[in-house]
C-alpha atoms as a PDB file:
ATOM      1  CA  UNK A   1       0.000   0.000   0.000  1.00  0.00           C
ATOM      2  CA  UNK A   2       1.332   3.208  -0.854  1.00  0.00           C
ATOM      3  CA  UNK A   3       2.446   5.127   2.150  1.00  0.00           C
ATOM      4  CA  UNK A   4       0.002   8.282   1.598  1.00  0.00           C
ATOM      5  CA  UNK A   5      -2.660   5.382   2.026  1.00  0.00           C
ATOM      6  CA  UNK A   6      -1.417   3.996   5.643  1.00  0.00           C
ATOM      7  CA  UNK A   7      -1.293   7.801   6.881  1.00  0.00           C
ATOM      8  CA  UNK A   8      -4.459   7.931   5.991  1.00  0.00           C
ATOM      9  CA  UNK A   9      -5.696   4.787   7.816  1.00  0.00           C
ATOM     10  CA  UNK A  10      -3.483   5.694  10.978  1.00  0.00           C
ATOM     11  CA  UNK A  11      -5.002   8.818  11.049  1.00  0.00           C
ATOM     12  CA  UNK A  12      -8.600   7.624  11.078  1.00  0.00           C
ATOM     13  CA  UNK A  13      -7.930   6.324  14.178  1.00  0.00           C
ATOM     14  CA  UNK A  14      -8.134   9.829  15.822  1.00  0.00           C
ATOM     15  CA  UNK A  15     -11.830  10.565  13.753  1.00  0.00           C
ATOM     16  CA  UNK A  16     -15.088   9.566  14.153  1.00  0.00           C
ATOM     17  CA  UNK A  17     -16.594   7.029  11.564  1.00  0.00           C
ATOM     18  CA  UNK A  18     -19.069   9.713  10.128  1.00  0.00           C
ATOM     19  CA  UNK A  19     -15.649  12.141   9.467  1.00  0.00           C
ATOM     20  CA  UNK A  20     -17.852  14.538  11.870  1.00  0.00           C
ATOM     21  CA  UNK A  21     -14.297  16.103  13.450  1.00  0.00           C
ATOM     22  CA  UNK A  22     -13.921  19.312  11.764  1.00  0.00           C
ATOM     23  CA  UNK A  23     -17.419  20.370  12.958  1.00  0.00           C
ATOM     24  CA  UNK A  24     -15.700  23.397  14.634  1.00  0.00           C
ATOM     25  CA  UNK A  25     -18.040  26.518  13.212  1.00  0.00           C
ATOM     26  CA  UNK A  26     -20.153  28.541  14.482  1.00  0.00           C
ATOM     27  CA  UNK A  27     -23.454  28.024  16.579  1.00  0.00           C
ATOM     28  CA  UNK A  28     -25.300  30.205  13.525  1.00  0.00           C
ATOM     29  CA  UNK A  29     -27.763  27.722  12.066  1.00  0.00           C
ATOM     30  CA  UNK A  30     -29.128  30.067   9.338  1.00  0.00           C
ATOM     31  CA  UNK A  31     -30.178  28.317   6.112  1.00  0.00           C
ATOM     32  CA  UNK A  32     -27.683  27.760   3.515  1.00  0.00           C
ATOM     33  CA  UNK A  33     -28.990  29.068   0.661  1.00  0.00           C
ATOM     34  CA  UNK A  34     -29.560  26.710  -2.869  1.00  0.00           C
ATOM     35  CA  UNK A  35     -26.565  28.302  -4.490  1.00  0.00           C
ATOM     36  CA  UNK A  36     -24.141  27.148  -1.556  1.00  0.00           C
ATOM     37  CA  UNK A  37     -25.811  23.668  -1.884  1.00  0.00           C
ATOM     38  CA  UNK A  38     -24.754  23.610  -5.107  1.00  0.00           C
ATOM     39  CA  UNK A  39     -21.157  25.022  -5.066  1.00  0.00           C
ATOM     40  CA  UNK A  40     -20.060  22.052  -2.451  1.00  0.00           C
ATOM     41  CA  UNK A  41     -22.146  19.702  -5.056  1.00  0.00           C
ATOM     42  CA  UNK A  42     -20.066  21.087  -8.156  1.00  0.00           C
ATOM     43  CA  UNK A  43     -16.606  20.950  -5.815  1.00  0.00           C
ATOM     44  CA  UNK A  44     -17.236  17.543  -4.957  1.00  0.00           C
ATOM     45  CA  UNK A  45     -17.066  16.242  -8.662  1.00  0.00           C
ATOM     46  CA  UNK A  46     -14.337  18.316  -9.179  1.00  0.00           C
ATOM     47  CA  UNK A  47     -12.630  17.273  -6.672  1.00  0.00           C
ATOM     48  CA  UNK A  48     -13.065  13.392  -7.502  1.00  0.00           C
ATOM     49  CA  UNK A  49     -12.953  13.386 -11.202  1.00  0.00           C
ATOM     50  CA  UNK A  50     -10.952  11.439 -12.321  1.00  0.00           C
ATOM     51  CA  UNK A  51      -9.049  10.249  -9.247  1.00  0.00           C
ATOM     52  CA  UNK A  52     -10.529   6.931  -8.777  1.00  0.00           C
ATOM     53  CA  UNK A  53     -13.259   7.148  -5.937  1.00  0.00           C
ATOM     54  CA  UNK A  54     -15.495   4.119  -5.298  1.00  0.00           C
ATOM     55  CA  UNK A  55     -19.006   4.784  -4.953  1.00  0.00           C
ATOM     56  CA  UNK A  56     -20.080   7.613  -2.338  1.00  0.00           C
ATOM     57  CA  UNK A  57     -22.795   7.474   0.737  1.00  0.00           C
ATOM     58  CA  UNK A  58     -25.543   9.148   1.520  1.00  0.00           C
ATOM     59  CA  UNK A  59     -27.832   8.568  -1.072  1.00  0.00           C
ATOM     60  CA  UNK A  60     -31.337   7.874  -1.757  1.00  0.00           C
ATOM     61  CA  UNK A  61     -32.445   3.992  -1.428  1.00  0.00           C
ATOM     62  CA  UNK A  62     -35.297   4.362  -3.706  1.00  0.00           C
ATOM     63  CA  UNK A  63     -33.518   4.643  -6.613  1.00  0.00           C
ATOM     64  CA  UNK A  64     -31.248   1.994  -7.714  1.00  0.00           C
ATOM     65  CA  UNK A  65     -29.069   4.033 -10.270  1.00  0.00           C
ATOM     66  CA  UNK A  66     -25.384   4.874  -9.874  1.00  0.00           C
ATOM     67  CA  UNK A  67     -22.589   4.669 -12.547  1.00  0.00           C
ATOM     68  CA  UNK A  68     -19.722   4.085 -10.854  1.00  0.00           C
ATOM     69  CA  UNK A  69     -17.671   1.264 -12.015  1.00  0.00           C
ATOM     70  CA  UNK A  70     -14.896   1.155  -8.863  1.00  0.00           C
ATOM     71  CA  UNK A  71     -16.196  -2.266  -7.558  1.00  0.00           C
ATOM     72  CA  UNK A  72     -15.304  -3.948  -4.012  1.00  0.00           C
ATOM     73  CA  UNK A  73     -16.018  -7.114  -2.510  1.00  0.00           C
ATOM     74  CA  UNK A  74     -19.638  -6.670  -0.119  1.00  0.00           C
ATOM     75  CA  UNK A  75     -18.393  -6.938   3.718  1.00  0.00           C
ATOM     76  CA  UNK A  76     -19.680 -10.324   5.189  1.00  0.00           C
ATOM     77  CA  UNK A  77     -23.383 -10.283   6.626  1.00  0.00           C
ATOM     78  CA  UNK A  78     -22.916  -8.715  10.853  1.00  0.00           C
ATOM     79  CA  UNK A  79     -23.420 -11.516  12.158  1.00  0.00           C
ATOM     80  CA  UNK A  80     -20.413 -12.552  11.160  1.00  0.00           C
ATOM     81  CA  UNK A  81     -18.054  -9.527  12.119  1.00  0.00           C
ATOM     82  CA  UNK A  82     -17.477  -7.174  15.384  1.00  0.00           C
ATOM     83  CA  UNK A  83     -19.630  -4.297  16.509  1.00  0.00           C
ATOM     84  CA  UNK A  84     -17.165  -1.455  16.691  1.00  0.00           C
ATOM     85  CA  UNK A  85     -18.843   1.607  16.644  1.00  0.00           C
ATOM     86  CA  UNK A  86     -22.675   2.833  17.066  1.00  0.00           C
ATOM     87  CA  UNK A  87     -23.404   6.259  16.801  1.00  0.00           C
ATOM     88  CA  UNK A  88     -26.217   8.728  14.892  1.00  0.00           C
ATOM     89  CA  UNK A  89     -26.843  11.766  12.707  1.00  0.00           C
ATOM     90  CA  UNK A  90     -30.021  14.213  13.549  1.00  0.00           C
ATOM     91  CA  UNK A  91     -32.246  13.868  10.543  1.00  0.00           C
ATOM     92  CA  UNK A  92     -31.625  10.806   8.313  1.00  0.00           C
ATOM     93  CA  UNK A  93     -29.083  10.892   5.909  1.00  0.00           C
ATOM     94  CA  UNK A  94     -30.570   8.617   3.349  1.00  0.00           C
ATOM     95  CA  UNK A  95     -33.652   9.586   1.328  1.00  0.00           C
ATOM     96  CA  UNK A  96     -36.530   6.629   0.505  1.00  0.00           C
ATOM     97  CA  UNK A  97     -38.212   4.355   2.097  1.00  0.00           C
ATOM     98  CA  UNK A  98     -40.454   6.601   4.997  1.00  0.00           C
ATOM     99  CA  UNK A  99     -37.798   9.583   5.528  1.00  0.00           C
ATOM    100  CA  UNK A 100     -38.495  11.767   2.429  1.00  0.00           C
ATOM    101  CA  UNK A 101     -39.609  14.836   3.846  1.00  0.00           C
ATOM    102  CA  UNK A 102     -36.915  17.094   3.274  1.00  0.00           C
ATOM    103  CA  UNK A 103     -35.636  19.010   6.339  1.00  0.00           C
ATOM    104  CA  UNK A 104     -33.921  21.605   4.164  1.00  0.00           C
ATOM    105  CA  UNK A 105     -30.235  22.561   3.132  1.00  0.00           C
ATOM    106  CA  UNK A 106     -29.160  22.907   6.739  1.00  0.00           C
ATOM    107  CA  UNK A 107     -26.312  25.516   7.367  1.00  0.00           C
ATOM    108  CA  UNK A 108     -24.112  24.404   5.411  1.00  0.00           C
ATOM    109  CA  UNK A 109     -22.544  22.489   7.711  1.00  0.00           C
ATOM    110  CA  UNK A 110     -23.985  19.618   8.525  1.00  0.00           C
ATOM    111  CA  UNK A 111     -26.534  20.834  10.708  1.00  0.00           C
ATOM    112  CA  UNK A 112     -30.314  20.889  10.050  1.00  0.00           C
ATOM    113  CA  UNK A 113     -29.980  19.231   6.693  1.00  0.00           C
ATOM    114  CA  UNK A 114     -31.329  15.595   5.587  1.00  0.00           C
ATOM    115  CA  UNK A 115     -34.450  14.105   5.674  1.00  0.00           C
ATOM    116  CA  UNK A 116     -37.198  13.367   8.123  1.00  0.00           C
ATOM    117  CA  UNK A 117     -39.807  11.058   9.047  1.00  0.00           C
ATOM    118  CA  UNK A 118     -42.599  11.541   6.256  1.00  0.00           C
ATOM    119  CA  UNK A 119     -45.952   9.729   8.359  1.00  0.00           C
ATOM    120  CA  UNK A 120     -48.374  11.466  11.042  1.00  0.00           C
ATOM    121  CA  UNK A 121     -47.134  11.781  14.708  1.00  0.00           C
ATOM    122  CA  UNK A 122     -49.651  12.770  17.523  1.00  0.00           C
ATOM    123  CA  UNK A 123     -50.236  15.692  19.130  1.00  0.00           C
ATOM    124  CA  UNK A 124     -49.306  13.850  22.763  1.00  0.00           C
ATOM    125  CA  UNK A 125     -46.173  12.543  20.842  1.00  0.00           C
ATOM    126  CA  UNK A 126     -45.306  15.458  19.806  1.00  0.00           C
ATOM    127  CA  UNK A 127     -45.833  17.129  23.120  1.00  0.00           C
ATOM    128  CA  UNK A 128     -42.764  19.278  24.408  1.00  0.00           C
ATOM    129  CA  UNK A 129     -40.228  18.358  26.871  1.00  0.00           C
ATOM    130  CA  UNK A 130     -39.432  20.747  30.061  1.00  0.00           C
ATOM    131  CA  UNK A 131     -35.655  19.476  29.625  1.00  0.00           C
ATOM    132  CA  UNK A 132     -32.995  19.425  26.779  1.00  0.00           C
ATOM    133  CA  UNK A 133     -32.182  16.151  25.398  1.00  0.00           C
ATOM    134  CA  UNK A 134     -28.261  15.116  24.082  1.00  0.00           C
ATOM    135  CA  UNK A 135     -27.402  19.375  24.200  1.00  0.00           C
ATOM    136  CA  UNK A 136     -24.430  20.569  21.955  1.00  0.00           C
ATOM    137  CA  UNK A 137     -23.854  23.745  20.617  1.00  0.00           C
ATOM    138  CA  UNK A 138     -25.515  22.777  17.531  1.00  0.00           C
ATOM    139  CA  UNK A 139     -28.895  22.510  19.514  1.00  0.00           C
ATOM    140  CA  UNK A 140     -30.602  19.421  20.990  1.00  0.00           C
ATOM    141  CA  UNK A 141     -33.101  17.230  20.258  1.00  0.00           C
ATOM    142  CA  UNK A 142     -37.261  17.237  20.578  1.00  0.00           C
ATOM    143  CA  UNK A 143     -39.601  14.782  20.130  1.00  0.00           C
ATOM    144  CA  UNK A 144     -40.779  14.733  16.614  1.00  0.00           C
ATOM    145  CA  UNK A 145     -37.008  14.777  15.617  1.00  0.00           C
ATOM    146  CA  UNK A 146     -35.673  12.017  12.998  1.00  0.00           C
ATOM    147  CA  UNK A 147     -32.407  10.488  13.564  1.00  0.00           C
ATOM    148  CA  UNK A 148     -30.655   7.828  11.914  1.00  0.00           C
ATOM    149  CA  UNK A 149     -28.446   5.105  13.789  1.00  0.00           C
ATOM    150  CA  UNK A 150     -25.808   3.728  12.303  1.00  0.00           C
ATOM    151  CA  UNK A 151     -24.515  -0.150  13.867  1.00  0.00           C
ATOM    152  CA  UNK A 152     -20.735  -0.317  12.330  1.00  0.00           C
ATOM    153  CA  UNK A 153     -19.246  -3.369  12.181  1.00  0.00           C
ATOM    154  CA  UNK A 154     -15.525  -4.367  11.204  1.00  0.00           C
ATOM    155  CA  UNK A 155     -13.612  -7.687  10.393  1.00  0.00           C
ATOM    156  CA  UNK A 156     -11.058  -6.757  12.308  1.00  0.00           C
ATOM    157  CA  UNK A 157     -10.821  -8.281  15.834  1.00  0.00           C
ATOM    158  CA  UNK A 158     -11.533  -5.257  17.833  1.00  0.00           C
ATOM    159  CA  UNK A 159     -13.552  -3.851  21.209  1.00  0.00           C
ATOM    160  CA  UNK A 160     -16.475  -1.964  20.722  1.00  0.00           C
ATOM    161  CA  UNK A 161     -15.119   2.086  21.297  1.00  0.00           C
ATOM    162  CA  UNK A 162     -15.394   5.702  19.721  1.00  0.00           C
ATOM    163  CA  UNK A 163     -14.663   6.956  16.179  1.00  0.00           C
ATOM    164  CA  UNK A 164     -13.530   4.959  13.141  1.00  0.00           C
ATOM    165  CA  UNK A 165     -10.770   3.731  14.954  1.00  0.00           C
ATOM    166  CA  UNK A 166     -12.368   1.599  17.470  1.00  0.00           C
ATOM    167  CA  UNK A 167     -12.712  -0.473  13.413  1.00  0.00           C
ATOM    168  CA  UNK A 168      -8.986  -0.698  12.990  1.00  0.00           C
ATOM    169  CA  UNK A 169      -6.237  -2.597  14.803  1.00  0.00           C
ATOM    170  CA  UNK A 170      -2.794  -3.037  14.341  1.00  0.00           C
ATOM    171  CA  UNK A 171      -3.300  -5.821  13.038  1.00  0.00           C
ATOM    172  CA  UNK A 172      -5.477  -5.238  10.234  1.00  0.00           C
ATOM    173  CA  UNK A 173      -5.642  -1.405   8.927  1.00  0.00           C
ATOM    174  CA  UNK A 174      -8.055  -2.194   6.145  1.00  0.00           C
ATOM    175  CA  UNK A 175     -10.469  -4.200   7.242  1.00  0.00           C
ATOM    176  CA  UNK A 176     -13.605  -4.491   5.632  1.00  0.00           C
ATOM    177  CA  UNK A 177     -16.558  -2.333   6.802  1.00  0.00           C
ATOM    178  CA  UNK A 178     -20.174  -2.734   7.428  1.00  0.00           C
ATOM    179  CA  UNK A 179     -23.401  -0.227   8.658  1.00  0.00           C
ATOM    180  CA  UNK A 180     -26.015  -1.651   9.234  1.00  0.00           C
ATOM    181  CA  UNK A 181     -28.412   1.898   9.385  1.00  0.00           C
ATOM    182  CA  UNK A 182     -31.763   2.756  11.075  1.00  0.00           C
ATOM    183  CA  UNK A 183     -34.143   5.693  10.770  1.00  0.00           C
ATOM    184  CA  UNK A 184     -36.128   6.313  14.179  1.00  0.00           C
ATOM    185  CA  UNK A 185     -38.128   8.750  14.773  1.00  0.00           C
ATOM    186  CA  UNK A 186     -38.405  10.692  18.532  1.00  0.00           C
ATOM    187  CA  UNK A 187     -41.724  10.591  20.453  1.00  0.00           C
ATOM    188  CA  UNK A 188     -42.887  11.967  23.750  1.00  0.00           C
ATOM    189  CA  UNK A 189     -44.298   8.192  24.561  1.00  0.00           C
ATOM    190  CA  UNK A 190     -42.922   5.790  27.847  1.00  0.00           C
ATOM    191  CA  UNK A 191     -44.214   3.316  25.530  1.00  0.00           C
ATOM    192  CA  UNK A 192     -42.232   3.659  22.528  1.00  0.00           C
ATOM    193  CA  UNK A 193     -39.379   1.749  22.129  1.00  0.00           C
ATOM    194  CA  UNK A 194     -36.342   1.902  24.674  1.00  0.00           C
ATOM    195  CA  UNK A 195     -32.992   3.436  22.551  1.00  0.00           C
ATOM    196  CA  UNK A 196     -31.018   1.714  25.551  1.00  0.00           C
ATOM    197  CA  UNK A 197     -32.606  -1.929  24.107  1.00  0.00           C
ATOM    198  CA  UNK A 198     -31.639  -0.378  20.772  1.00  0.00           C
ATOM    199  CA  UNK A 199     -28.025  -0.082  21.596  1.00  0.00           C
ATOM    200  CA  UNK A 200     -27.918  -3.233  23.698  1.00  0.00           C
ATOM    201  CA  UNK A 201     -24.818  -4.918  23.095  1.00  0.00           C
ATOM    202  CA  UNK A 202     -22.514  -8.000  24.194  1.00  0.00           C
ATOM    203  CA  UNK A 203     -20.515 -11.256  22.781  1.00  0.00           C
ATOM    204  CA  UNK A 204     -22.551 -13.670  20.433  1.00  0.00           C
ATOM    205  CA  UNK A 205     -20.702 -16.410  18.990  1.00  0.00           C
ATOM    206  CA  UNK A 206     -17.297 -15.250  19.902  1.00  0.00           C
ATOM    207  CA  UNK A 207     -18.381 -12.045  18.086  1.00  0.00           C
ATOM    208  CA  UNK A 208     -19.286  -8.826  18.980  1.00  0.00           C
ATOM    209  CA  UNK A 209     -22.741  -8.004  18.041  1.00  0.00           C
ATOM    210  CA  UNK A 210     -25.650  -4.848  18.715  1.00  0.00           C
ATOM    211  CA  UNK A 211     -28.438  -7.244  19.794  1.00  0.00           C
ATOM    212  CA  UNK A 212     -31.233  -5.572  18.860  1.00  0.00           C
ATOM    213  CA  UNK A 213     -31.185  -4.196  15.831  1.00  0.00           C
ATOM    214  CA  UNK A 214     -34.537  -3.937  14.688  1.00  0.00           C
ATOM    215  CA  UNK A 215     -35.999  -6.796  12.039  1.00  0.00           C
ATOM    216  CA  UNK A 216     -39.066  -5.605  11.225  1.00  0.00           C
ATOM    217  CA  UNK A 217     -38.429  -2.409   9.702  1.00  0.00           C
ATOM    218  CA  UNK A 218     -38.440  -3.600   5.829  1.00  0.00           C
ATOM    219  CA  UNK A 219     -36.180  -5.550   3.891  1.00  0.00           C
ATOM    220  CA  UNK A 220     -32.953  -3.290   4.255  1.00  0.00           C
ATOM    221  CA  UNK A 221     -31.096  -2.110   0.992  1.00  0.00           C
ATOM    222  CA  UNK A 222     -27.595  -3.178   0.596  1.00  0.00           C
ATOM    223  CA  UNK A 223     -25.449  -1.017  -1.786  1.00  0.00           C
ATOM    224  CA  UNK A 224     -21.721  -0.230  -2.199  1.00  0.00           C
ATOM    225  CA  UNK A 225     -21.081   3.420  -0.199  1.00  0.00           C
ATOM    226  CA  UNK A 226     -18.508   5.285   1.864  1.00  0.00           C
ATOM    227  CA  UNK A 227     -18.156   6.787   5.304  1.00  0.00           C
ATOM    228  CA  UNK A 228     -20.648  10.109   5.871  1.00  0.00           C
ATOM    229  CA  UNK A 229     -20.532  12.827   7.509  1.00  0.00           C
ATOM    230  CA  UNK A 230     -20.365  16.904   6.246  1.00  0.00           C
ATOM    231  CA  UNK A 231     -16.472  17.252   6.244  1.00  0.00           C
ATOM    232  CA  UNK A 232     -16.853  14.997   2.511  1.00  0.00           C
ATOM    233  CA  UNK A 233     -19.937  17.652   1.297  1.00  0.00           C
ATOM    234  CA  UNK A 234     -16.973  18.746  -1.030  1.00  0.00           C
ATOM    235  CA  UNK A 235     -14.373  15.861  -0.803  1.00  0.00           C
ATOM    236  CA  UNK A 236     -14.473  12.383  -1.733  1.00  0.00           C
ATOM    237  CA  UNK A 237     -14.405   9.584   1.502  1.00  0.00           C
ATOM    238  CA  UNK A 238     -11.749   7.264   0.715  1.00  0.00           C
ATOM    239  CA  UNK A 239     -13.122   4.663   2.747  1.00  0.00           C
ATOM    240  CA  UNK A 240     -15.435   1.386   0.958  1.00  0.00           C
ATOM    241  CA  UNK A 241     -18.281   0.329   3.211  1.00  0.00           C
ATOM    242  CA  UNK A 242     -21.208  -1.927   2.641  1.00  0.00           C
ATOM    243  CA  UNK A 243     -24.116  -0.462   3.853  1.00  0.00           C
ATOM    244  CA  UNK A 244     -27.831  -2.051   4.795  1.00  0.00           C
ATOM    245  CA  UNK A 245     -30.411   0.578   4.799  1.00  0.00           C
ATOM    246  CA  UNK A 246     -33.656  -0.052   6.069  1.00  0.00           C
ATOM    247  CA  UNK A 247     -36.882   1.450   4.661  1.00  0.00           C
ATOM    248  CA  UNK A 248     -39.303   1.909   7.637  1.00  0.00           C
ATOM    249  CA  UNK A 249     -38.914   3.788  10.196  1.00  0.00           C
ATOM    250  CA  UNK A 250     -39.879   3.013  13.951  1.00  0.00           C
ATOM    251  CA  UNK A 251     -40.480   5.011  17.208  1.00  0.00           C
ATOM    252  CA  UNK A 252     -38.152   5.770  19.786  1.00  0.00           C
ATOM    253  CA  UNK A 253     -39.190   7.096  23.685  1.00  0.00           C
ATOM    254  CA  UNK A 254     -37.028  10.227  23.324  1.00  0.00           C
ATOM    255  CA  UNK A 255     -36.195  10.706  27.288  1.00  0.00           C
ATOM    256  CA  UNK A 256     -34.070   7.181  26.778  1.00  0.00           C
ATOM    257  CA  UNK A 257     -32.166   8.454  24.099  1.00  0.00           C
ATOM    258  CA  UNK A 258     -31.119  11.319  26.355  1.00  0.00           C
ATOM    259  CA  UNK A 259     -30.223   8.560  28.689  1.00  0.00           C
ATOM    260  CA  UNK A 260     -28.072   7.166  26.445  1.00  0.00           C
ATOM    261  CA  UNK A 261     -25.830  10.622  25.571  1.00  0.00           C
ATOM    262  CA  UNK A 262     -25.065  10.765  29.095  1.00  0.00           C
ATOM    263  CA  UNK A 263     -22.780   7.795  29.321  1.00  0.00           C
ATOM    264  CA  UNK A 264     -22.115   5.117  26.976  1.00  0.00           C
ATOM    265  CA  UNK A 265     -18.874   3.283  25.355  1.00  0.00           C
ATOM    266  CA  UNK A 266     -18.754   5.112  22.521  1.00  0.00           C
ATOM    267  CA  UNK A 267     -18.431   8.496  24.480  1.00  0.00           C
ATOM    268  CA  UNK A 268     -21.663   9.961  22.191  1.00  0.00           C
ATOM    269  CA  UNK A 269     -23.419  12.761  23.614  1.00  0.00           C
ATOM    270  CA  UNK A 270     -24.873  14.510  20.811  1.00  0.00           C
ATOM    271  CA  UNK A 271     -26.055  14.224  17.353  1.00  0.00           C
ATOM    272  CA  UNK A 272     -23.947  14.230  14.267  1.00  0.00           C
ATOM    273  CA  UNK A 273     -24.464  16.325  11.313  1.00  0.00           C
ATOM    274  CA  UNK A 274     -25.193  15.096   7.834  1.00  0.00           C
ATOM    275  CA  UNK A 275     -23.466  15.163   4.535  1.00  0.00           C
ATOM    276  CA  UNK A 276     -25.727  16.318   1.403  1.00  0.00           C
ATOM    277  CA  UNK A 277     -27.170  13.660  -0.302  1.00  0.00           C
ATOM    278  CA  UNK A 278     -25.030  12.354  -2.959  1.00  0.00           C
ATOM    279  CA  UNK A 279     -26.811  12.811  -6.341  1.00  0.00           C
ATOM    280  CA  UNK A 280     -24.030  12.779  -8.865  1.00  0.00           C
ATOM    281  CA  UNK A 281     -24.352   9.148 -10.857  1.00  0.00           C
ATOM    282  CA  UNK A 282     -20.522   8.830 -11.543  1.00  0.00           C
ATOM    283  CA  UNK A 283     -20.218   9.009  -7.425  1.00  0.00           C
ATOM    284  CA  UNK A 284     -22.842   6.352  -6.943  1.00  0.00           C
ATOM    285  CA  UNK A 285     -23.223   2.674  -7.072  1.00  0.00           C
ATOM    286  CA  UNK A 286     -25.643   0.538  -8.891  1.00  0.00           C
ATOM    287  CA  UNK A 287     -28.167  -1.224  -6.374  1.00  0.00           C
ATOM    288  CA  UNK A 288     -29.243  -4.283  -7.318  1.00  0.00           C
ATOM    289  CA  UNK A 289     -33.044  -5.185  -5.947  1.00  0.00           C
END
């Protein structure tokens, strides 16, 4: 491996998996306007033209075209690797499925971009909280919110930890890479489902494993992608993933997800920010159904 490629690796160690580390600016969430939107869309081709990418992720599970002929071999099903990371994005970062209401362009940054849950929530589960829920300067979460989990899971033999680099180890450095993504959607209901249960994780065959990641959410769609996150809205990710994306979304008590961002292995607190929907075809994969 060329050695450009290995400092690249060995520095992942220090970032999160969703490249999230450079979200430094300000706490100014004004709307980015279409022509910004469309500036990091034009640098981003620029930027990989021509330099060999593989196919790009987020994109929209609905549609099955992509053009991109840099081909990879599909990470093993997750059953059959190690848990290694689990964090998640406010707003989904995939389009299809039931998250298609657009949330906007965001700031530009990240932040207040994606897509949301597209069905009808009720006016108790909407009903506001009298506390802030997984605060960061970026703002915190309400019930109503859409967020979407992503389970990471690498072939290397690793402990579940924080960032991209809890998927390494010396021993391997490019292992392959799996998410295995869910949209929920945040309701003001003790009833809903318990994001603690949704995290739950422990040893199963030797392997690590997130043990309850739902199955009844659709059949997910498995495509070739990349690592997320806004510091790639105008670069390309160099890393290959496999991702599983499933189409439904279900409903999460909000107060345990706050739970959750107080203390857990993967030191999350807060939610990440998005990277813009990948649209351009030569940046894309080809899903087959």
């Amino acid at each position: 491996m060329k050695a450009n490629a290995l400092f690249l690796l060995a520095t992942a160690v220090a970032m999160p998996f969703d490249a999230t580390a450079k979200d430094t600016h300000s706490s100014d969430h004004a709307q980015a306007s279409d022509h910004v939107i469309a500036g990091q869309r034009d640098n981003l081709a620029k930027n990989t033209h021509g330099k060999g990418f593989g196919p790009q992720s987020p994109r929209d599970i609905d549609s099955a075209s992509g053009s991109n002929s840099v081909a990879f071999n599909a990470a093993p099903a997750y059953g059959d690797m190690n848990l290694c990371n689990i964090h998640f994005h406010k707003n989904a970062e995939h389009a299809g499925g039931e998250f298609t209401k657009y949330a906007g362009n965001g700031d530009g940054h990240g932040y207040l971009g994606g897509y949301q849950y597209s069905g009808h929530l009720t006016k108790a589960e909407l009903a506001p909280l009298q506390y802030e829920v997984c605060p960061s300067k970026h703002g915190s979460l309400n019930p109503g919110d859409t967020i979407e989990v992503h389970y990471v899971y690498s072939t290397a033999r690793i402990e579940p930890g924080p960032t991209l680099g809890s998927c390494l180890s010396d021993s391997i450095r490019n292992p392959q890479l799996r998410v295995e993504a869910q949209v929920y959607v945040l309701v003001n209901d003790g009833n809903a489902i318990d994001f603690s249960e949704l995290t739950k994780h422990g040893q199963k065959d030797g392997l690590h494993q997130a043990l309850n990641i739902p199955d009844d959410t659709g059949t997910p769609v498995q495509y070739a992608g990349s690592t997320t996150g806004p510091s790639y809205n105008e670069a390309g990710s160099p890393f290959q993933v496999t991702w599983s994306v499933r189409p439904k979304v279900a409903k999460v008590n909000i107060a345990t997800v706050g739970e959750w961002c107080k203390g857990n292995i993967f030191n999350e607190d807060h939610a990440h920010g998005v990277r813009n929907l990948v649209t351009n075809p030569a940046l894309l994969s080809t899903i087959t159904r």
